[in-house]
PDB file of N, CA and C in Angstrom:
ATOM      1  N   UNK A   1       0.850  -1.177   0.000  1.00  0.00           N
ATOM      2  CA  UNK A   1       0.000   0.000   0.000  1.00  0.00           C
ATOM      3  C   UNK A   1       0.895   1.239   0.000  1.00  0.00           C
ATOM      4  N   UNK A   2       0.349   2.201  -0.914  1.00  0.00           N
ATOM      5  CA  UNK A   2       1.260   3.566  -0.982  1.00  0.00           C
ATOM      6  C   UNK A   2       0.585   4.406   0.158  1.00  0.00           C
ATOM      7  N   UNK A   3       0.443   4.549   1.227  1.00  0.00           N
ATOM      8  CA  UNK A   3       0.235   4.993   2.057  1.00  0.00           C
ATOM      9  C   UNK A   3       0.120   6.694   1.904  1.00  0.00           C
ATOM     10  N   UNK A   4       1.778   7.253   2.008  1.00  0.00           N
ATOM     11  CA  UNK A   4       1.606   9.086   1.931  1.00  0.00           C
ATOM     12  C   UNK A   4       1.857   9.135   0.461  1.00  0.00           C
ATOM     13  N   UNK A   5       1.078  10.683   0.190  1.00  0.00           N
ATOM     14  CA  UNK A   5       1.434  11.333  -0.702  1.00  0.00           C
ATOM     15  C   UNK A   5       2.230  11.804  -1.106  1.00  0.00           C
ATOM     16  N   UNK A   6       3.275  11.897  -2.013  1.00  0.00           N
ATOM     17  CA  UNK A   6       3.789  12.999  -1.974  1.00  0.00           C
ATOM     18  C   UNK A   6       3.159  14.113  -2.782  1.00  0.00           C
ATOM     19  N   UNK A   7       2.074  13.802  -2.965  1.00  0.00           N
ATOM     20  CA  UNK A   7       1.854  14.969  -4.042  1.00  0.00           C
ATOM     21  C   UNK A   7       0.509  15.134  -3.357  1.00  0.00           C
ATOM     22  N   UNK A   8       0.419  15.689  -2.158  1.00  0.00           N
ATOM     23  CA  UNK A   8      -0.560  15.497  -1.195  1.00  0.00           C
ATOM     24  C   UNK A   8      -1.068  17.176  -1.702  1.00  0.00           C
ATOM     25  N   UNK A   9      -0.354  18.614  -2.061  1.00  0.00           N
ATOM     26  CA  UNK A   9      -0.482  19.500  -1.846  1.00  0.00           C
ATOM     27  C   UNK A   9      -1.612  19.553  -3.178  1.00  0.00           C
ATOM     28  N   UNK A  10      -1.137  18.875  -4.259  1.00  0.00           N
ATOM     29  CA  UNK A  10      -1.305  19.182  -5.495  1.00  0.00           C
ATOM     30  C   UNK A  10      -2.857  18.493  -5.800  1.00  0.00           C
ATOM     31  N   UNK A  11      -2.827  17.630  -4.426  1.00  0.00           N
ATOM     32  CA  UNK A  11      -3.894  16.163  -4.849  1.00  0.00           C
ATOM     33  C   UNK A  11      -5.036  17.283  -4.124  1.00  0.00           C
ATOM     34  N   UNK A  12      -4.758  18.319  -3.603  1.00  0.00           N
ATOM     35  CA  UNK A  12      -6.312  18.874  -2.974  1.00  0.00           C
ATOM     36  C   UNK A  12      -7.167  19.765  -4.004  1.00  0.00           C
ATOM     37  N   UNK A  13      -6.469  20.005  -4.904  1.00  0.00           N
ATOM     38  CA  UNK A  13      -6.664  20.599  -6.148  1.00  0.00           C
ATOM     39  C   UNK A  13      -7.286  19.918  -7.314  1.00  0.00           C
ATOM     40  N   UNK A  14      -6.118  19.067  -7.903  1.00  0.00           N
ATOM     41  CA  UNK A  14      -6.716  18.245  -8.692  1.00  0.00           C
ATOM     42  C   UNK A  14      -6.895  16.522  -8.010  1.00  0.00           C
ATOM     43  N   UNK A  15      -7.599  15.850  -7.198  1.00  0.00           N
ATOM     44  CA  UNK A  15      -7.327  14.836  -6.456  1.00  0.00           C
ATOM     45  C   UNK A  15      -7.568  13.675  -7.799  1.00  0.00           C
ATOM     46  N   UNK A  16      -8.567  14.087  -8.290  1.00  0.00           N
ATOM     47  CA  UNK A  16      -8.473  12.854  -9.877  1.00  0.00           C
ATOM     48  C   UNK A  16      -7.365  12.277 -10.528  1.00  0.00           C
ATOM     49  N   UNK A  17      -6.663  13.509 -10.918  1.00  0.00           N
ATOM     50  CA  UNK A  17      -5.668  13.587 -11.897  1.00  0.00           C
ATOM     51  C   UNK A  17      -4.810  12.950 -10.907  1.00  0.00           C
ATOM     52  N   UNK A  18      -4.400  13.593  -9.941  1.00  0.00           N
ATOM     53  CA  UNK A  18      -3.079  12.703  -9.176  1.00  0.00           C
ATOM     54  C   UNK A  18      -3.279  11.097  -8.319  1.00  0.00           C
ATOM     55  N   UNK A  19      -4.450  11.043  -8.322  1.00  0.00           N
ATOM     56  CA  UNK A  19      -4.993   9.666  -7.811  1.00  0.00           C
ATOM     57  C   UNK A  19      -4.195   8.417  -9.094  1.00  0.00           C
ATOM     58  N   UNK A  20      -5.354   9.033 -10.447  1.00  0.00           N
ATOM     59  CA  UNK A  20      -4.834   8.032 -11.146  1.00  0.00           C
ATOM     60  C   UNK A  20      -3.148   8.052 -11.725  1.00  0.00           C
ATOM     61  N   UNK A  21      -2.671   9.304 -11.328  1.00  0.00           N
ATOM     62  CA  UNK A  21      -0.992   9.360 -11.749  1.00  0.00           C
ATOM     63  C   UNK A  21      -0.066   8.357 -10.729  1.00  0.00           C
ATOM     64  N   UNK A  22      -0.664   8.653  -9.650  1.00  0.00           N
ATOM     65  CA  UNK A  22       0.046   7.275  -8.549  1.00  0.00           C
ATOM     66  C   UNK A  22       0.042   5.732  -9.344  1.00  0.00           C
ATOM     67  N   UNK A  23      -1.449   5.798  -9.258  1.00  0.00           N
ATOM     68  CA  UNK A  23      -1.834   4.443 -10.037  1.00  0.00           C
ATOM     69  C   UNK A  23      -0.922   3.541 -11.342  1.00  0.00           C
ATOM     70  N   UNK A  24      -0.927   5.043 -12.062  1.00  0.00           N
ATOM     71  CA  UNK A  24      -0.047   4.280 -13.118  1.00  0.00           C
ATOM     72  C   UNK A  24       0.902   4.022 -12.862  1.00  0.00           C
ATOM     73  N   UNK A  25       2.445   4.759 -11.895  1.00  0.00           N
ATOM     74  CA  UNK A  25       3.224   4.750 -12.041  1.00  0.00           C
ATOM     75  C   UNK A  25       3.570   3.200 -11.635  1.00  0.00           C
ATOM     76  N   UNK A  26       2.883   2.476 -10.519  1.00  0.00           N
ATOM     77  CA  UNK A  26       3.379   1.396 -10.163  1.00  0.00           C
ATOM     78  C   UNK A  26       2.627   0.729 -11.192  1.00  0.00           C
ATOM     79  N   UNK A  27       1.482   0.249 -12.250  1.00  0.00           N
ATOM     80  CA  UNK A  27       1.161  -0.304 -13.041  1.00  0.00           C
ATOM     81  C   UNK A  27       2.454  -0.539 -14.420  1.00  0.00           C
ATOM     82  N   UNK A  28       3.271   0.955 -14.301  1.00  0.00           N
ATOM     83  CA  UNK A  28       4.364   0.907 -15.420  1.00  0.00           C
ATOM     84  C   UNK A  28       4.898   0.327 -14.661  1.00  0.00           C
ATOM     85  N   UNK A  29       5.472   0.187 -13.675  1.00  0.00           N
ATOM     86  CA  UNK A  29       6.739  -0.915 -13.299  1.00  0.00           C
ATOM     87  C   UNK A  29       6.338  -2.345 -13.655  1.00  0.00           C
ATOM     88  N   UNK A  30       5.090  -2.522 -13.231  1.00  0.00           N
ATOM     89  CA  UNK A  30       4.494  -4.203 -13.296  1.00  0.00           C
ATOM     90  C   UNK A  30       4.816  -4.301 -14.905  1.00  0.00           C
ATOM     91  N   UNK A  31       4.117  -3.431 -15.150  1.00  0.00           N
ATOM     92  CA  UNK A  31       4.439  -4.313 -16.839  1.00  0.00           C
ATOM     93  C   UNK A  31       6.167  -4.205 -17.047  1.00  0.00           C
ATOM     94  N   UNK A  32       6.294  -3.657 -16.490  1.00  0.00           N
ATOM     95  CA  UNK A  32       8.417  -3.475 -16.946  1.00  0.00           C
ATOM     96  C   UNK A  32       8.542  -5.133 -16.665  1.00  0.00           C
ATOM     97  N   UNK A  33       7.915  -5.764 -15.821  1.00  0.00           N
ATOM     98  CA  UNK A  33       8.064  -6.186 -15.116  1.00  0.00           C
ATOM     99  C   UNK A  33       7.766  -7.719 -15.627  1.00  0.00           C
ATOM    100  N   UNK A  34       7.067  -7.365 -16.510  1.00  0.00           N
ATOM    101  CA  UNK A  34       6.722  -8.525 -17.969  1.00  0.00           C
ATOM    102  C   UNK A  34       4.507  -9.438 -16.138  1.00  0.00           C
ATOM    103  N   UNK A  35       4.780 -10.342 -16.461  1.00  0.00           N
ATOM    104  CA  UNK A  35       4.103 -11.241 -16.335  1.00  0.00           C
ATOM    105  C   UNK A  35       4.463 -11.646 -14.672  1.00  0.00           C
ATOM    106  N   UNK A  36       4.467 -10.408 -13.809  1.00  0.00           N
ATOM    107  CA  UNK A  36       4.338 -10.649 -12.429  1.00  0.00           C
ATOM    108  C   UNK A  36       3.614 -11.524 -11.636  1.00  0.00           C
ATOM    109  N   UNK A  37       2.162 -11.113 -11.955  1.00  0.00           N
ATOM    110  CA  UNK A  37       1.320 -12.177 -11.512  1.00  0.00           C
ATOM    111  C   UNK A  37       0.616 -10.872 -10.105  1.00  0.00           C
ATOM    112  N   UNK A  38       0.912  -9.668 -10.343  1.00  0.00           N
ATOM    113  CA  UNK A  38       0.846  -8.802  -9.463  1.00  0.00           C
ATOM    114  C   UNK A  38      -0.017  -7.835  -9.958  1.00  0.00           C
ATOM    115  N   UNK A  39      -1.266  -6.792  -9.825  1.00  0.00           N
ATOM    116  CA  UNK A  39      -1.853  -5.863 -10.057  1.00  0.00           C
ATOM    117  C   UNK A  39      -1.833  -4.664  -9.309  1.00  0.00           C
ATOM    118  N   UNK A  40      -2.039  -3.615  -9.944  1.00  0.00           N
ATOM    119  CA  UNK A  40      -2.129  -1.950  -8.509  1.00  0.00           C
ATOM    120  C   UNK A  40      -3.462  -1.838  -9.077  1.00  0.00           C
ATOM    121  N   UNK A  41      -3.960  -1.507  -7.839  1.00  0.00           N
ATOM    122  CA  UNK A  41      -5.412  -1.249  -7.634  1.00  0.00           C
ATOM    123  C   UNK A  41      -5.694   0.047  -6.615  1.00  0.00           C
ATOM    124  N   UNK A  42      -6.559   0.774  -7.415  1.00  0.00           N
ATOM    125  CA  UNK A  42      -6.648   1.675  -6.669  1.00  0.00           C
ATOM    126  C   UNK A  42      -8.183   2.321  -5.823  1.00  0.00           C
ATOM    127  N   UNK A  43      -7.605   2.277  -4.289  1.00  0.00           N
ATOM    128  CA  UNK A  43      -8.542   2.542  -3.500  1.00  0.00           C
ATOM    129  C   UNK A  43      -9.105   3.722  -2.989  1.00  0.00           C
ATOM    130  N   UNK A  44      -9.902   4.322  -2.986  1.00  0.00           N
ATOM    131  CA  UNK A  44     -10.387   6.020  -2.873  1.00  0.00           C
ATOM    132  C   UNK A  44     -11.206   5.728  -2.000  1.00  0.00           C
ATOM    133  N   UNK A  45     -10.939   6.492  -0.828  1.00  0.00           N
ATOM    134  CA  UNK A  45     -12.156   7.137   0.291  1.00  0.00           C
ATOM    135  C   UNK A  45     -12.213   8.613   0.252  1.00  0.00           C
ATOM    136  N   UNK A  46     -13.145   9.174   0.636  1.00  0.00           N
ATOM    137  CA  UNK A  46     -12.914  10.424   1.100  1.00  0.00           C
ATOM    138  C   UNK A  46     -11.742  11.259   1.442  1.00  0.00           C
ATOM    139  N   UNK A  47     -11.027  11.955   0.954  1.00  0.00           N
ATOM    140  CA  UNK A  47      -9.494  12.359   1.447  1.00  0.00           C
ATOM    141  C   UNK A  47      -8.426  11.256   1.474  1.00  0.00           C
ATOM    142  N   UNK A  48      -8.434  10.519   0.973  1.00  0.00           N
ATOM    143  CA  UNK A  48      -7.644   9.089   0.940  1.00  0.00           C
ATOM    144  C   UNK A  48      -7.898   8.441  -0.558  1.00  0.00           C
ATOM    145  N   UNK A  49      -6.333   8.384  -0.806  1.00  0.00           N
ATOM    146  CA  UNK A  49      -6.047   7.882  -1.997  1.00  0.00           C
ATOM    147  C   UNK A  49      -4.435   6.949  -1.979  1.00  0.00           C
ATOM    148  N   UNK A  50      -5.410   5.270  -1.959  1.00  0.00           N
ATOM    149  CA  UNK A  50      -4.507   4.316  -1.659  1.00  0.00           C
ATOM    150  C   UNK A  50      -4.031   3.376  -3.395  1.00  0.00           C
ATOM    151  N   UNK A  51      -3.174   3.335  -3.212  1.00  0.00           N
ATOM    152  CA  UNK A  51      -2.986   2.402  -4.655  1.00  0.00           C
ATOM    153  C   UNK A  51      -2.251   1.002  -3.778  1.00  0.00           C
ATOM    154  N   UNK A  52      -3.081  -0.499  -3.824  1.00  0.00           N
ATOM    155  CA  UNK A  52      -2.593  -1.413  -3.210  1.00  0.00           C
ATOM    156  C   UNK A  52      -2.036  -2.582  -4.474  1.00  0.00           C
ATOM    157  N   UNK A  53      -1.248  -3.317  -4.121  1.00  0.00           N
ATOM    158  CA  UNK A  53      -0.872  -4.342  -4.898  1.00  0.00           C
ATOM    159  C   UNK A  53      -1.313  -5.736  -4.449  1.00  0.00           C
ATOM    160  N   UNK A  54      -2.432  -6.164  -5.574  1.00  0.00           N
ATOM    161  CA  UNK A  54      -2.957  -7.229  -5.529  1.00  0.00           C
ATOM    162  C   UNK A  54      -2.488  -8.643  -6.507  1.00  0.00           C
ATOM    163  N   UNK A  55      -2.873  -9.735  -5.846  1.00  0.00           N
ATOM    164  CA  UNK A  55      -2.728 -10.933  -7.032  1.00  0.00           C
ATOM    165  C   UNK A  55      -3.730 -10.326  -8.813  1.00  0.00           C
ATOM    166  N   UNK A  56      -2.772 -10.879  -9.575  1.00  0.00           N
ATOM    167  CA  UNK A  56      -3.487 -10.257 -10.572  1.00  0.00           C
ATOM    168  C   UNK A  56      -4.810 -11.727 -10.546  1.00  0.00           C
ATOM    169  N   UNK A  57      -6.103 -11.225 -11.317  1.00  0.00           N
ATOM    170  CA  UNK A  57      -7.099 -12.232 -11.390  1.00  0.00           C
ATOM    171  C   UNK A  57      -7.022 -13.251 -12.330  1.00  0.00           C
ATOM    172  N   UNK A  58      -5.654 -13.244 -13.286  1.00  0.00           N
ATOM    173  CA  UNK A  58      -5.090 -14.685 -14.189  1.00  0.00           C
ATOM    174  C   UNK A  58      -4.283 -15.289 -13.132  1.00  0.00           C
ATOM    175  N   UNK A  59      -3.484 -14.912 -12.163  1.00  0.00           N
ATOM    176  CA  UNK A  59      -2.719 -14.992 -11.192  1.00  0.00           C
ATOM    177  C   UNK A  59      -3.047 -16.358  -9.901  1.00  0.00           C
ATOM    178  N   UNK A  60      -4.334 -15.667  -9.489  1.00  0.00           N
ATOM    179  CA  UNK A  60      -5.121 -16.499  -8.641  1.00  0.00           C
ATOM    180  C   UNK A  60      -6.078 -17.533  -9.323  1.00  0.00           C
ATOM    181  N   UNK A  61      -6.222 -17.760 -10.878  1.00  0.00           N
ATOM    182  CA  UNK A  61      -7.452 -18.445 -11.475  1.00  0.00           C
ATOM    183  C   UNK A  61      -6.650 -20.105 -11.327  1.00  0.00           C
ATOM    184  N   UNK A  62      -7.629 -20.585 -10.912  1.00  0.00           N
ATOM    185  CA  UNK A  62      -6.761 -22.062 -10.981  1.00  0.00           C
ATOM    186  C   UNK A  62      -6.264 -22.932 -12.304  1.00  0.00           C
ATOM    187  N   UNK A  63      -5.062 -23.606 -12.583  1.00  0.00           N
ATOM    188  CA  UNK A  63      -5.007 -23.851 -13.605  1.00  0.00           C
ATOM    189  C   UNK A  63      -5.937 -24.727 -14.514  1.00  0.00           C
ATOM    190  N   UNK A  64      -6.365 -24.845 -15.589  1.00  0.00           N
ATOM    191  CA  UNK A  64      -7.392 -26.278 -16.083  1.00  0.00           C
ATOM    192  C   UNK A  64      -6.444 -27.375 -16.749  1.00  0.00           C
ATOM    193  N   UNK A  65      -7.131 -28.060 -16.702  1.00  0.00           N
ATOM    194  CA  UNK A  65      -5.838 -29.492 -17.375  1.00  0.00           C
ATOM    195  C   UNK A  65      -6.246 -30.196 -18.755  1.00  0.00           C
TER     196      UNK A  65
END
């Protein structure tokens, strides 16, 4: 979980725009990253803007035979 902002000043202004700019940045690493098996997902409450890293949903699907 990305916990603080750093772009906490900028996020009271535009909170959209910098919500989903967090978001991507760790989404570009995953794909750098080829076939992790890892997703960023992003969580919004009120004044709170979390981007968490989840199993991706090919990740967790069980294999078929």
């Amino acid at each position: 979980m990305l916990d603080n902002c750093p772009f906490h000043a900028l996020a009271r202004e535009h909170p959209r725009t910098v919500c989903e700019m967090r978001l991507h940045l760790p989404r570009g690493v995953l794909d750098g990253l080829d076939d992790s098996g890892v997703q960023a997902c992003l969580e919004l409450s009120p004044g709170h803007c979390c981007v968490r890293l989840e199993p991706s949903p090919s990740a967790s699907a069980p294999e078929r035979s």
